[in-house]
Protein backbone atom coordinates (compact mmCIF):
# COMPACT_ATOMS: atom_id res chain seq x y z
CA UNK A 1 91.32 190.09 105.55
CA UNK A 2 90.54 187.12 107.38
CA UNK A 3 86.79 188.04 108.00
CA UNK A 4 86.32 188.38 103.79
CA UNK A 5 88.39 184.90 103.82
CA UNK A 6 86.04 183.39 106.52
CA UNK A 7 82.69 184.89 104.71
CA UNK A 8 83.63 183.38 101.21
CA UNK A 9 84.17 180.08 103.16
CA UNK A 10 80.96 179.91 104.08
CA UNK A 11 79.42 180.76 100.99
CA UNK A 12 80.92 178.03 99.69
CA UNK A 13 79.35 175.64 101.98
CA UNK A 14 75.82 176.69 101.76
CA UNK A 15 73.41 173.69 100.01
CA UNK A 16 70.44 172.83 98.42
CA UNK A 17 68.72 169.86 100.13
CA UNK A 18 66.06 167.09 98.40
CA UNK A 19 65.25 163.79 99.20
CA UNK A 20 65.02 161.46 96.60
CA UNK A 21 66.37 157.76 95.61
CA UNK A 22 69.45 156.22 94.73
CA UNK A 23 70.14 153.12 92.24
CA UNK A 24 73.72 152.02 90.94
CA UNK A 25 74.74 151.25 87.29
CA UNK A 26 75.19 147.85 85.73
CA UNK A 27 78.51 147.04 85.34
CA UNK A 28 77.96 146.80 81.36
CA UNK A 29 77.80 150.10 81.10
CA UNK A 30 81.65 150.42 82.15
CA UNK A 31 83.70 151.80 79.72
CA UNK A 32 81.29 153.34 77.33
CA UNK A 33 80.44 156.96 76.69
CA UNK A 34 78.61 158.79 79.19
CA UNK A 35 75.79 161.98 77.80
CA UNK A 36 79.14 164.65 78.87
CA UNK A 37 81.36 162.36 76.83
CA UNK A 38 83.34 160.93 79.72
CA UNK A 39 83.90 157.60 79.67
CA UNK A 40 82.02 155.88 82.59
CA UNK A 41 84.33 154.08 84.99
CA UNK A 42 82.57 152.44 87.56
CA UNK A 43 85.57 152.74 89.94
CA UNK A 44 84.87 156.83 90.27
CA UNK A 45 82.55 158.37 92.22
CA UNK A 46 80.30 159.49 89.96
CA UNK A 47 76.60 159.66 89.01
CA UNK A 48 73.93 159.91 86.64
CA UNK A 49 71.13 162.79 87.43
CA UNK A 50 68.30 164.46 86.02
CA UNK A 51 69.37 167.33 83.54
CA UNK A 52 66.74 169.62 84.20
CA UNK A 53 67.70 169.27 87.78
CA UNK A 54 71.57 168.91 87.51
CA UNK A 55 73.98 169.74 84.73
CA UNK A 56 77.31 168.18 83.37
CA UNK A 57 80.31 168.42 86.12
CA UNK A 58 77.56 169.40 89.48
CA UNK A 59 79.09 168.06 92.57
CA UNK A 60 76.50 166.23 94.80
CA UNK A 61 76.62 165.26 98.27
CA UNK A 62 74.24 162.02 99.01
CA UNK A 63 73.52 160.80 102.08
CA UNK A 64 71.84 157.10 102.37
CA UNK A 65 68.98 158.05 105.10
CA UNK A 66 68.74 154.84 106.88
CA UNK A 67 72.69 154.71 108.08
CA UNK A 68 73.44 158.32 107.18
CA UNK A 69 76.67 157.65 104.99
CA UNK A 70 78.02 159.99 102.44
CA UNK A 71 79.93 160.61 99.53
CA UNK A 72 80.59 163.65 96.68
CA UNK A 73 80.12 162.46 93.38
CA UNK A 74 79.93 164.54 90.27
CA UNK A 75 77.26 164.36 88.10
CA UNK A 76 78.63 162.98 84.12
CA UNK A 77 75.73 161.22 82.85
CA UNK A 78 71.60 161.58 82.14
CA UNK A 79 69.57 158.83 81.48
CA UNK A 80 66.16 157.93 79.99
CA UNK A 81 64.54 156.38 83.41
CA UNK A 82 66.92 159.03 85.18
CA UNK A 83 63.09 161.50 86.07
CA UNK A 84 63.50 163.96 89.33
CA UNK A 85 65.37 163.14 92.10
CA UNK A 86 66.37 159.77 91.34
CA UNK A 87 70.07 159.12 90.31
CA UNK A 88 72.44 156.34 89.10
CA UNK A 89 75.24 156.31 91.40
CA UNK A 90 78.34 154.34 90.24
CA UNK A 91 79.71 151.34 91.57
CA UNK A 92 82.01 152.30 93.88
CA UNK A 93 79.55 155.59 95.06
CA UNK A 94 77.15 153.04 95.50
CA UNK A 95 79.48 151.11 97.45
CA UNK A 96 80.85 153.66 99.71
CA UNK A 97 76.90 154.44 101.51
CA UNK A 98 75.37 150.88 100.75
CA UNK A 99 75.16 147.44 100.34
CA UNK A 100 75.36 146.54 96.55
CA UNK A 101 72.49 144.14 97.72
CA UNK A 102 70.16 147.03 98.50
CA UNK A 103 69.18 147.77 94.87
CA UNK A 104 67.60 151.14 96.19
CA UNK A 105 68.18 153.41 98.94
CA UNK A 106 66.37 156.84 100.20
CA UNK A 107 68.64 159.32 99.95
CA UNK A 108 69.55 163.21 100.81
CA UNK A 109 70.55 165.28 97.68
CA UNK A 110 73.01 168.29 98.39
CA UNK A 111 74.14 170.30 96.00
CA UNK A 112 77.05 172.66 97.08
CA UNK A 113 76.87 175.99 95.89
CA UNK A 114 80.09 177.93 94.15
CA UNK A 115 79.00 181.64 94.89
């Protein structure tokens, strides 16, 4: 029982890695409708991604490369400028691996797979 327990546990945790950039939203884009519907509040930790890469509700684990900070944001918005492996991060994602001054960062996408 324990062994399936362990097993599932690290199903759970296995990834898919990319490298790509990371930008953060205006601030007049809080409160309005994101692509999923949600309402974008730039105090969650949320993000805007390419659809063909990531759909509606993904959780993503990004990494700023240069000071090797994290967070898990879920993925609730697509863009027009949003092409490969770049995404919007909100505010406060933004915040929690950056500098708001940076603009753009190199980042580490993970995407934790649910098997």
């Amino acid at each position: 029982m324990v062994l399936s327990v362990f097993m599932l546990s690290q199903q759970q945790k296995q990834t898919v890695k990319t490298n790509g950039v990371a930008t953060y939203y205006a601030e007049k884009y809080h409160g309005r409708k994101t692509a999923s519907g949600e309402i974008y509040n730039q105090n969650n930790l949320t993000c805007a991604a390419d659809k063909r890469n990531y759909k509606f509700g993904t959780k993503l684990k990004i990494t700023n490369i240069t000071n090797n900070k994290s967070v898990i944001v879920k993925v609730t918005d697509t863009g027009k400028d949003i092409i490969g492996n770049r995404i919007d991060l909100s505010k406060a994602a933004f915040k929690t691996i950056a500098n708001l001054n940076t603009g753009v960062i190199k980042i580490l996408i993970e995407e934790v797979l649910d098997i």
